[in-house]
PDB file of N, CA and C in Angstrom:
ATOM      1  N   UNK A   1      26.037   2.536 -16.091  1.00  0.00           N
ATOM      2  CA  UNK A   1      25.849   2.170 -14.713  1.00  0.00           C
ATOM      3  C   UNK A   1      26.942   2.766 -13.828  1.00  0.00           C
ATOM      4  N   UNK A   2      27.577   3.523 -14.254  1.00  0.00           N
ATOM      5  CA  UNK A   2      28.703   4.570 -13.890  1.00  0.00           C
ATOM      6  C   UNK A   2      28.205   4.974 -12.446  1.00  0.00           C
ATOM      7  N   UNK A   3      29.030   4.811 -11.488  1.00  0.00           N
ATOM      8  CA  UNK A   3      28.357   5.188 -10.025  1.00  0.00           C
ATOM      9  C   UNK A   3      27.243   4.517  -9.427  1.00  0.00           C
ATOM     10  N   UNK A   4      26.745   3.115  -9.747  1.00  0.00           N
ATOM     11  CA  UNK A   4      26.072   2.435  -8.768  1.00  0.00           C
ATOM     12  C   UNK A   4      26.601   1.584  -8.799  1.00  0.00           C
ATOM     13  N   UNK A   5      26.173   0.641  -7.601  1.00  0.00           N
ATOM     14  CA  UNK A   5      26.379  -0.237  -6.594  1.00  0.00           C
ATOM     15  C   UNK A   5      25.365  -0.982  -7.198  1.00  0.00           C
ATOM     16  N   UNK A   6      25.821  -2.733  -7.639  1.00  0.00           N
ATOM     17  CA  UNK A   6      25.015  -3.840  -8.350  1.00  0.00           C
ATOM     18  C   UNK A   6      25.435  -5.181  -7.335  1.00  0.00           C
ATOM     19  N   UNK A   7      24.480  -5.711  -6.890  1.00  0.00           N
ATOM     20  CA  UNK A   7      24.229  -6.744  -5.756  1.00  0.00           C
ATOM     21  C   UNK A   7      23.534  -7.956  -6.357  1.00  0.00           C
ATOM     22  N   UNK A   8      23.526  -9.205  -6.348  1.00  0.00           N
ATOM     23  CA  UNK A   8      22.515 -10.599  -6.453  1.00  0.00           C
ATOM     24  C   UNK A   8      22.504 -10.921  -5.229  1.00  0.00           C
ATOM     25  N   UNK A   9      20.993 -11.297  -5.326  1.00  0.00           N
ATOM     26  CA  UNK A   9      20.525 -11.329  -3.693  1.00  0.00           C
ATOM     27  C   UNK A   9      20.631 -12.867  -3.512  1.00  0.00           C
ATOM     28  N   UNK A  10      21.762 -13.482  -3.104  1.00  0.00           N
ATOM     29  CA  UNK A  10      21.417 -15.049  -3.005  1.00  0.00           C
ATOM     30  C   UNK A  10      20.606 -15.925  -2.079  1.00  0.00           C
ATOM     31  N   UNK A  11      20.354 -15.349  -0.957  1.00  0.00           N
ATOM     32  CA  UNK A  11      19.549 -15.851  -0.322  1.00  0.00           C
ATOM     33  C   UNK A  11      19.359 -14.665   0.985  1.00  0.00           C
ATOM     34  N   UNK A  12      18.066 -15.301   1.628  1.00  0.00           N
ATOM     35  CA  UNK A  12      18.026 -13.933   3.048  1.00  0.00           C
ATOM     36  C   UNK A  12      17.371 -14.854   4.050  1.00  0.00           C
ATOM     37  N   UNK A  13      17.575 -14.187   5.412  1.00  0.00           N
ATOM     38  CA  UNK A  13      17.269 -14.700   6.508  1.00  0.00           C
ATOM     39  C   UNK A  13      17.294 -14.174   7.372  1.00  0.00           C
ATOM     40  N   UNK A  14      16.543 -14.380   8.439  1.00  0.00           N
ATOM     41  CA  UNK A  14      16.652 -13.084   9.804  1.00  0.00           C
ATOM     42  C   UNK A  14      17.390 -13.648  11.008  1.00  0.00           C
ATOM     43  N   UNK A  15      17.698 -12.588  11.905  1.00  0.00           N
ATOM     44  CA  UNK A  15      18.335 -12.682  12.771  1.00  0.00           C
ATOM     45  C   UNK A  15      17.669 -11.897  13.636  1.00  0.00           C
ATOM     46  N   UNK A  16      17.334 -12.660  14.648  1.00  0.00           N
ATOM     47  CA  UNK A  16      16.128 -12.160  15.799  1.00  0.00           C
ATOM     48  C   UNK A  16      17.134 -10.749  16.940  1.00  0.00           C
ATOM     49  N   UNK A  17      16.274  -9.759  16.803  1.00  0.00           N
ATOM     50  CA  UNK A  17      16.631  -8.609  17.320  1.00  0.00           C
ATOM     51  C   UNK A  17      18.368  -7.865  16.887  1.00  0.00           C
ATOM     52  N   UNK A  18      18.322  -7.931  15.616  1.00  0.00           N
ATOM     53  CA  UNK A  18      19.213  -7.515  14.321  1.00  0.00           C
ATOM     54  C   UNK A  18      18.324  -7.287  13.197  1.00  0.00           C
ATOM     55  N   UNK A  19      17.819  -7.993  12.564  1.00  0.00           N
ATOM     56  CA  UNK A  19      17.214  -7.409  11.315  1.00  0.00           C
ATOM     57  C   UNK A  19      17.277  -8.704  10.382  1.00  0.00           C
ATOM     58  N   UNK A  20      17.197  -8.237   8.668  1.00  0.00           N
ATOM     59  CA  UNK A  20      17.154  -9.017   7.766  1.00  0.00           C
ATOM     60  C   UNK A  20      18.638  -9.452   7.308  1.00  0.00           C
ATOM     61  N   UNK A  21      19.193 -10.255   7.326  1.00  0.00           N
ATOM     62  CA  UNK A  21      20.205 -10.502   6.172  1.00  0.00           C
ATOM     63  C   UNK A  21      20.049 -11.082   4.773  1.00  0.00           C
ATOM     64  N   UNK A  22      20.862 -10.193   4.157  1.00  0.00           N
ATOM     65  CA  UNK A  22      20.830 -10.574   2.412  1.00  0.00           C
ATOM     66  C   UNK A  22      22.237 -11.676   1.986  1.00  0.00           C
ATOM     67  N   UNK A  23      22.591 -12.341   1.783  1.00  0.00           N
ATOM     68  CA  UNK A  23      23.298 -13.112   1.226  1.00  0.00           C
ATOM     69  C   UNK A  23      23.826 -12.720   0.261  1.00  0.00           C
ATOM     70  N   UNK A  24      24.788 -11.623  -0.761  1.00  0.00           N
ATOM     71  CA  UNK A  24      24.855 -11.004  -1.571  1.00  0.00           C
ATOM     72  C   UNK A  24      26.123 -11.745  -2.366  1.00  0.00           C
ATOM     73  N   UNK A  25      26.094 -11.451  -4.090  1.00  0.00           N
ATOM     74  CA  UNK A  25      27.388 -11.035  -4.491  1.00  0.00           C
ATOM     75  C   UNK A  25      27.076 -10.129  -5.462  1.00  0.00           C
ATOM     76  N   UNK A  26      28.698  -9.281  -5.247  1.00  0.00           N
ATOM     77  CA  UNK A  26      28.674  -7.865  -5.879  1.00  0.00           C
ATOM     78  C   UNK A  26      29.175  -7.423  -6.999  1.00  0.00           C
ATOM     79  N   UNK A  27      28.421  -7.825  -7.999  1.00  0.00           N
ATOM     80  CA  UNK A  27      28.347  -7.246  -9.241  1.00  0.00           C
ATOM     81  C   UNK A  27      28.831  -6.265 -10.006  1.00  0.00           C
ATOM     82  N   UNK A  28      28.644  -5.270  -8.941  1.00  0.00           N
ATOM     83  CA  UNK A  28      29.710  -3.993  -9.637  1.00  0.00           C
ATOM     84  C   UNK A  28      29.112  -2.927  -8.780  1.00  0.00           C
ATOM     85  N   UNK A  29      30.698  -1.821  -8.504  1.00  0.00           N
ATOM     86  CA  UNK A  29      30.645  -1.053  -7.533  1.00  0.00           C
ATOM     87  C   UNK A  29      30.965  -0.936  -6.471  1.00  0.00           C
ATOM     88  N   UNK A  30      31.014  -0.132  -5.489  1.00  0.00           N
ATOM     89  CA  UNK A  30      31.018  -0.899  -4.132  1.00  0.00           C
ATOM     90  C   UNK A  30      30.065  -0.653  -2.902  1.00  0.00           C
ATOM     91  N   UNK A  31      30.253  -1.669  -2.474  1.00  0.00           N
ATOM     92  CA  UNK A  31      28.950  -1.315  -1.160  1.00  0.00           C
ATOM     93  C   UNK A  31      29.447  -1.251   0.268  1.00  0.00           C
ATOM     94  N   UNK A  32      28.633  -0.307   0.605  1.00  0.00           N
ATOM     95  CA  UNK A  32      29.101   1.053   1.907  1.00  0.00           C
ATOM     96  C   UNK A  32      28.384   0.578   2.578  1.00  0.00           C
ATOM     97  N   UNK A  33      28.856   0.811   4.192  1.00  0.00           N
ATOM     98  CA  UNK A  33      27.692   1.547   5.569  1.00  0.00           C
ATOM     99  C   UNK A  33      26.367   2.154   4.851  1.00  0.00           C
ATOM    100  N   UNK A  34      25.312   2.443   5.244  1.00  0.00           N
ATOM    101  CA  UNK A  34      24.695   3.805   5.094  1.00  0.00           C
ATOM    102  C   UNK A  34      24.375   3.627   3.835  1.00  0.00           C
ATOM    103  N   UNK A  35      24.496   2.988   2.831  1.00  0.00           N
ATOM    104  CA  UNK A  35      23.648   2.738   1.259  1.00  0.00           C
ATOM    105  C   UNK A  35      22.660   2.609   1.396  1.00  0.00           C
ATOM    106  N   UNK A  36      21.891   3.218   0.619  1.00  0.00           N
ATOM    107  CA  UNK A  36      19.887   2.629   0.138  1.00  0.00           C
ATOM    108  C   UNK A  36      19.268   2.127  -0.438  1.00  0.00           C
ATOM    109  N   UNK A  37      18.868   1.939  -0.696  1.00  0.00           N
ATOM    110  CA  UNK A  37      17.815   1.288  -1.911  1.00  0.00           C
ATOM    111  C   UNK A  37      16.242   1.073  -1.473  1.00  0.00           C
ATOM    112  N   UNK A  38      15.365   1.249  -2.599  1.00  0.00           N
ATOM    113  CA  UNK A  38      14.077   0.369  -2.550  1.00  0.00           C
ATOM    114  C   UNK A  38      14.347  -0.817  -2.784  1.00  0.00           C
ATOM    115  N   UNK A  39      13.132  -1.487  -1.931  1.00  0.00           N
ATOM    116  CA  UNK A  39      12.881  -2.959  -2.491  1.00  0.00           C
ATOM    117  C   UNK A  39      11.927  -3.021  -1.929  1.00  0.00           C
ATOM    118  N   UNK A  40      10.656  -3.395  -2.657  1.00  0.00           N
ATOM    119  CA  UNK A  40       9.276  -3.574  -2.388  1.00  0.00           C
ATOM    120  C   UNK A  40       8.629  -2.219  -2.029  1.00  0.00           C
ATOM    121  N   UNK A  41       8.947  -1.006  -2.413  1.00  0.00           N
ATOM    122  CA  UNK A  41       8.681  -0.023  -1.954  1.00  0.00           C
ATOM    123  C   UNK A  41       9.149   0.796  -0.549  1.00  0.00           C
ATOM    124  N   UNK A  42       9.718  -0.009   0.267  1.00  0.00           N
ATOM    125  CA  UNK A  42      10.166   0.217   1.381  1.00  0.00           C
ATOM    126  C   UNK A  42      11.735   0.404   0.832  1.00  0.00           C
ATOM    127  N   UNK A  43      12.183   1.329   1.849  1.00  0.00           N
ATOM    128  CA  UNK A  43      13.628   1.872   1.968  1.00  0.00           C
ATOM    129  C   UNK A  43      14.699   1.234   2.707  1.00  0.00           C
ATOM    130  N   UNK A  44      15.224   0.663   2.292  1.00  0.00           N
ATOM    131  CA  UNK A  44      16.597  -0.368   2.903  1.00  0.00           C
ATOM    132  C   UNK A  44      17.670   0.082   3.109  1.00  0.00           C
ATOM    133  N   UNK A  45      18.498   0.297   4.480  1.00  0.00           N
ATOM    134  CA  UNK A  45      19.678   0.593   4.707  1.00  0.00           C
ATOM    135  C   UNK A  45      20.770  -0.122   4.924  1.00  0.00           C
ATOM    136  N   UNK A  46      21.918   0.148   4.232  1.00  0.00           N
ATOM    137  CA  UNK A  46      23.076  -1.156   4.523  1.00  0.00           C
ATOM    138  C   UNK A  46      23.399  -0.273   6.657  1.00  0.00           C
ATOM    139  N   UNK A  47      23.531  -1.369   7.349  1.00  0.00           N
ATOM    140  CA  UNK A  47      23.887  -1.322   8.610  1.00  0.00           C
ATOM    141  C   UNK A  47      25.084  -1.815   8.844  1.00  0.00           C
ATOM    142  N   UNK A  48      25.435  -3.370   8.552  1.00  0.00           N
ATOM    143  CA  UNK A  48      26.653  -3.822   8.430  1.00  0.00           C
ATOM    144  C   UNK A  48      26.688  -4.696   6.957  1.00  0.00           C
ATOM    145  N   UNK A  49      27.955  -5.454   7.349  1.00  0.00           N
ATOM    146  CA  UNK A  49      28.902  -6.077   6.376  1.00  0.00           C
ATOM    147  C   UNK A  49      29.807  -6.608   6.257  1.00  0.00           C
ATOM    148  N   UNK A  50      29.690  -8.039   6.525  1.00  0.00           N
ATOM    149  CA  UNK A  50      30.731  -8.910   6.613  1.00  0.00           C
ATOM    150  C   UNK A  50      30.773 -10.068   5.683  1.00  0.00           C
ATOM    151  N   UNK A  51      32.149  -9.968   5.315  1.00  0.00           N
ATOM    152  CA  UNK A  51      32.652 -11.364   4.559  1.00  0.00           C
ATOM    153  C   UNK A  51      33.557 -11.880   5.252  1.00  0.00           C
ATOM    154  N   UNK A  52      34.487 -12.805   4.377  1.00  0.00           N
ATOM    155  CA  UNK A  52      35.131 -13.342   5.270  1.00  0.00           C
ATOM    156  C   UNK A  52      35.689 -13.655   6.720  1.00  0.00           C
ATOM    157  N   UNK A  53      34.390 -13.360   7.767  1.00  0.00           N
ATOM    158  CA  UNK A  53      34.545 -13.467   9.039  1.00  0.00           C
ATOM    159  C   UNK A  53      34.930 -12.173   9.599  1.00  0.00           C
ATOM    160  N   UNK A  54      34.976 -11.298   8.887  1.00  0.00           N
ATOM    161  CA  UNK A  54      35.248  -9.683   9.290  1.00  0.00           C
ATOM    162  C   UNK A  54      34.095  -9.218   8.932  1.00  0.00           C
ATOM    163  N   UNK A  55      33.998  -8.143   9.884  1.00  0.00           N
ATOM    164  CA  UNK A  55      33.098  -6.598   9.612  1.00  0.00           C
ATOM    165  C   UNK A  55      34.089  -5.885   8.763  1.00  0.00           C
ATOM    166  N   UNK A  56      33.109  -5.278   7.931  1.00  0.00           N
ATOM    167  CA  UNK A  56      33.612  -4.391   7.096  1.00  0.00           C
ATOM    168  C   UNK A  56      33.158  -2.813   6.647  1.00  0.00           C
ATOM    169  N   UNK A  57      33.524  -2.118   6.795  1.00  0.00           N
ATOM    170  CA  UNK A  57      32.953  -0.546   5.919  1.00  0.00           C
ATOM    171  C   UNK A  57      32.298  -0.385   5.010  1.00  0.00           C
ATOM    172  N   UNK A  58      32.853  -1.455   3.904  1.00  0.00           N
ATOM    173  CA  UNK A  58      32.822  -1.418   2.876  1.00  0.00           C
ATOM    174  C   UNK A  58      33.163  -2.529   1.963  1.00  0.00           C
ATOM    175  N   UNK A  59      32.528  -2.956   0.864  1.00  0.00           N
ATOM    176  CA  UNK A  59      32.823  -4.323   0.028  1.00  0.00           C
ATOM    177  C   UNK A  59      32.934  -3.817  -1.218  1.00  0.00           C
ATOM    178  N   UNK A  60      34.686  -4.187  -2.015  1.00  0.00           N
ATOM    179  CA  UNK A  60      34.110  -3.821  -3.486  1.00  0.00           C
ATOM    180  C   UNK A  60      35.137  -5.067  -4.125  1.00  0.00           C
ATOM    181  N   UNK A  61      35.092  -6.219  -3.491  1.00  0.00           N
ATOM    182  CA  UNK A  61      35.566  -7.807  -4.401  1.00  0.00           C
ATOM    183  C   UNK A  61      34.450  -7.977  -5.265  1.00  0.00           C
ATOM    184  N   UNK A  62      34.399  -7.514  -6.678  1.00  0.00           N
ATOM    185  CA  UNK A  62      33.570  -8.236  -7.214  1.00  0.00           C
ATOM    186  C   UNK A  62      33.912  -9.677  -7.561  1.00  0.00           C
ATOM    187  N   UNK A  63      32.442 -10.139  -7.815  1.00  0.00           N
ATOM    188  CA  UNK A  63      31.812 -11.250  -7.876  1.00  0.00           C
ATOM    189  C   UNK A  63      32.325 -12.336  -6.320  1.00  0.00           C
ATOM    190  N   UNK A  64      32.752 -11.158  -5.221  1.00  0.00           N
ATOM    191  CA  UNK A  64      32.546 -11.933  -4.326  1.00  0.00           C
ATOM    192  C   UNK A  64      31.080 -11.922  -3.485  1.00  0.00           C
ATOM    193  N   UNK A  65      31.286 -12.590  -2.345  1.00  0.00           N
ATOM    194  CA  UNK A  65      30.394 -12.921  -1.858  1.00  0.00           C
ATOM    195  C   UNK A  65      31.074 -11.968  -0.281  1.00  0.00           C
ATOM    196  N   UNK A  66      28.941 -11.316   0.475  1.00  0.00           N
ATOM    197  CA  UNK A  66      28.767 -10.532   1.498  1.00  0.00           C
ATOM    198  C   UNK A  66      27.820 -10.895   1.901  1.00  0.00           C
ATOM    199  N   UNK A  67      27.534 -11.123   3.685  1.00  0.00           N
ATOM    200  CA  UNK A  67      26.330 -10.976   4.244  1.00  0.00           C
ATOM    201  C   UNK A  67      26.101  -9.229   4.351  1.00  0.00           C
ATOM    202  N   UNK A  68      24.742  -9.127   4.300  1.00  0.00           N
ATOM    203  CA  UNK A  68      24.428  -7.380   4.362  1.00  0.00           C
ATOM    204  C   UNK A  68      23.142  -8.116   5.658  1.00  0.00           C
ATOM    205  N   UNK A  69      23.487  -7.149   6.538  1.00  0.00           N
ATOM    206  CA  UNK A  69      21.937  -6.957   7.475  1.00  0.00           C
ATOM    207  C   UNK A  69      21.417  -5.294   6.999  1.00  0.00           C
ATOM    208  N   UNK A  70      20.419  -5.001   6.762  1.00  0.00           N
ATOM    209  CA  UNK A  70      19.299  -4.267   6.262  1.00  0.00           C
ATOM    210  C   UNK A  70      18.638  -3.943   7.446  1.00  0.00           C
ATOM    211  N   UNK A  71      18.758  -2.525   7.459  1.00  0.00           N
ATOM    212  CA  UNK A  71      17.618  -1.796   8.284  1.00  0.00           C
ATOM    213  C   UNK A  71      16.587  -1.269   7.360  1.00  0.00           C
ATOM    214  N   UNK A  72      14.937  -1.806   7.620  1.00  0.00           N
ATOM    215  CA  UNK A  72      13.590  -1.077   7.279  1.00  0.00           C
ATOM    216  C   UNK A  72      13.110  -1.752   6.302  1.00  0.00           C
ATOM    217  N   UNK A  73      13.565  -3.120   6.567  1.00  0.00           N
ATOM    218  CA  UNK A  73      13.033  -4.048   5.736  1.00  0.00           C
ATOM    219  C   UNK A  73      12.273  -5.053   6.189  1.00  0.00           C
ATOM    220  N   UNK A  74      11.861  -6.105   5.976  1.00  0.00           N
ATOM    221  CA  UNK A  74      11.578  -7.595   6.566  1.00  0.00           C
ATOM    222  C   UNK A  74      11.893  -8.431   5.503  1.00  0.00           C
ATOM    223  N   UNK A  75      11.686  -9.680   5.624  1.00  0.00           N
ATOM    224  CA  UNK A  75      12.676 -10.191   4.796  1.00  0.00           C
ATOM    225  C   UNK A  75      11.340 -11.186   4.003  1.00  0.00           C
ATOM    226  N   UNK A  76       9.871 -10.626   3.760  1.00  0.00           N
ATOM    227  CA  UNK A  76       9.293 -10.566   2.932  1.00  0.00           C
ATOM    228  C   UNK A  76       9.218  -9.702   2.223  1.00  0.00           C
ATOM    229  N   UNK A  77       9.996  -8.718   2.037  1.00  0.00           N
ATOM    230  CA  UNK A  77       9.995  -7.459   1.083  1.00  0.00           C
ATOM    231  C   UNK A  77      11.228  -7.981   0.461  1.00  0.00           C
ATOM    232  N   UNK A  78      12.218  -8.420   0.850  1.00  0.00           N
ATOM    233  CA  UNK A  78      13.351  -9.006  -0.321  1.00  0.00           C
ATOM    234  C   UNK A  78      13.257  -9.684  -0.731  1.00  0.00           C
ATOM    235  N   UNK A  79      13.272  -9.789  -2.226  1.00  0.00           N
ATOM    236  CA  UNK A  79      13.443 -11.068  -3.280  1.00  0.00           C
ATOM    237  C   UNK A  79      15.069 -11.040  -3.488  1.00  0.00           C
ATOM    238  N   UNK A  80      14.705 -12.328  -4.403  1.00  0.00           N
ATOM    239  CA  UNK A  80      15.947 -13.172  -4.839  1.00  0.00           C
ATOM    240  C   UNK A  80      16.348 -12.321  -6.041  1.00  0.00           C
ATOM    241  N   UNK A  81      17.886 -12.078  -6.298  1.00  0.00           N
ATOM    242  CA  UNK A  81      18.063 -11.078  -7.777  1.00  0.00           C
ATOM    243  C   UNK A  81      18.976  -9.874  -7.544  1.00  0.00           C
ATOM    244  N   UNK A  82      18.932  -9.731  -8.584  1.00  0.00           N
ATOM    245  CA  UNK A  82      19.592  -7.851  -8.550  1.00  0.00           C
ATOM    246  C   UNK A  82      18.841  -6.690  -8.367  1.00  0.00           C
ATOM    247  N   UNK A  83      19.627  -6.086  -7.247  1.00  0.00           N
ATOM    248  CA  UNK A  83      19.364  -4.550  -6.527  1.00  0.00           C
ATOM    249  C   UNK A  83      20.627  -3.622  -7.053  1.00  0.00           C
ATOM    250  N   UNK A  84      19.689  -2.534  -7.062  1.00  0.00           N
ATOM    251  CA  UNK A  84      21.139  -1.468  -7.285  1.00  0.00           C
ATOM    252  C   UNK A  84      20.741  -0.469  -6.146  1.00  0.00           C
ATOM    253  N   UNK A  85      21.931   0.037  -5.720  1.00  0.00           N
ATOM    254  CA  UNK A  85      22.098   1.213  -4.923  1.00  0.00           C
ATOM    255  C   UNK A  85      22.362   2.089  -5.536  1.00  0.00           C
ATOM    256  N   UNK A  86      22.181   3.522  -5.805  1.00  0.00           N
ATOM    257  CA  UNK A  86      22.432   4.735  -5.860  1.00  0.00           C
ATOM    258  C   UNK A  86      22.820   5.691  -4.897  1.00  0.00           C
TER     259      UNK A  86
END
């Protein structure tokens, strides 16, 4: 798993005229601006990223905990679980 980005999706919820948020913790790797992934066939972009009351660039505390808002999703295309980024 050398070079990806491993996420548990703990919970999601929207935020009206922002997008989806994912409730994450990060498993292994780290997670960027600008990351992708499928989920549900549709293409998901990390936009932001904040923990502890900060925006961030970037998250690589594992087994901590991140809100992610997602561009090109809805938040019936995210399930509960592990995503990987590449």
């Amino acid at each position: 798993m050398a070079g990806r980005t491993i996420i548990d999706i703990q919970d999601v919820f929207s935020i009206e005229g922002s997008g989806e948020v994912a409730v994450v913790i990060l498993k292994g790797g780290v997670l960027r601006l600008g990351m992708k992934a499928i989920l549900n066939g549709k293409e998901a972009e990390v936009v932001s990223i904040e923990s502890g009351g900060k925006v961030l660039d970037s998250f690589s505390t594992i087994g901590g905990k991140a809100g992610v808002l997602l561009r090109g999703v809805n938040k019936s295309d995210i399930t509960l679980g592990g995503i990987i980024f590449t």
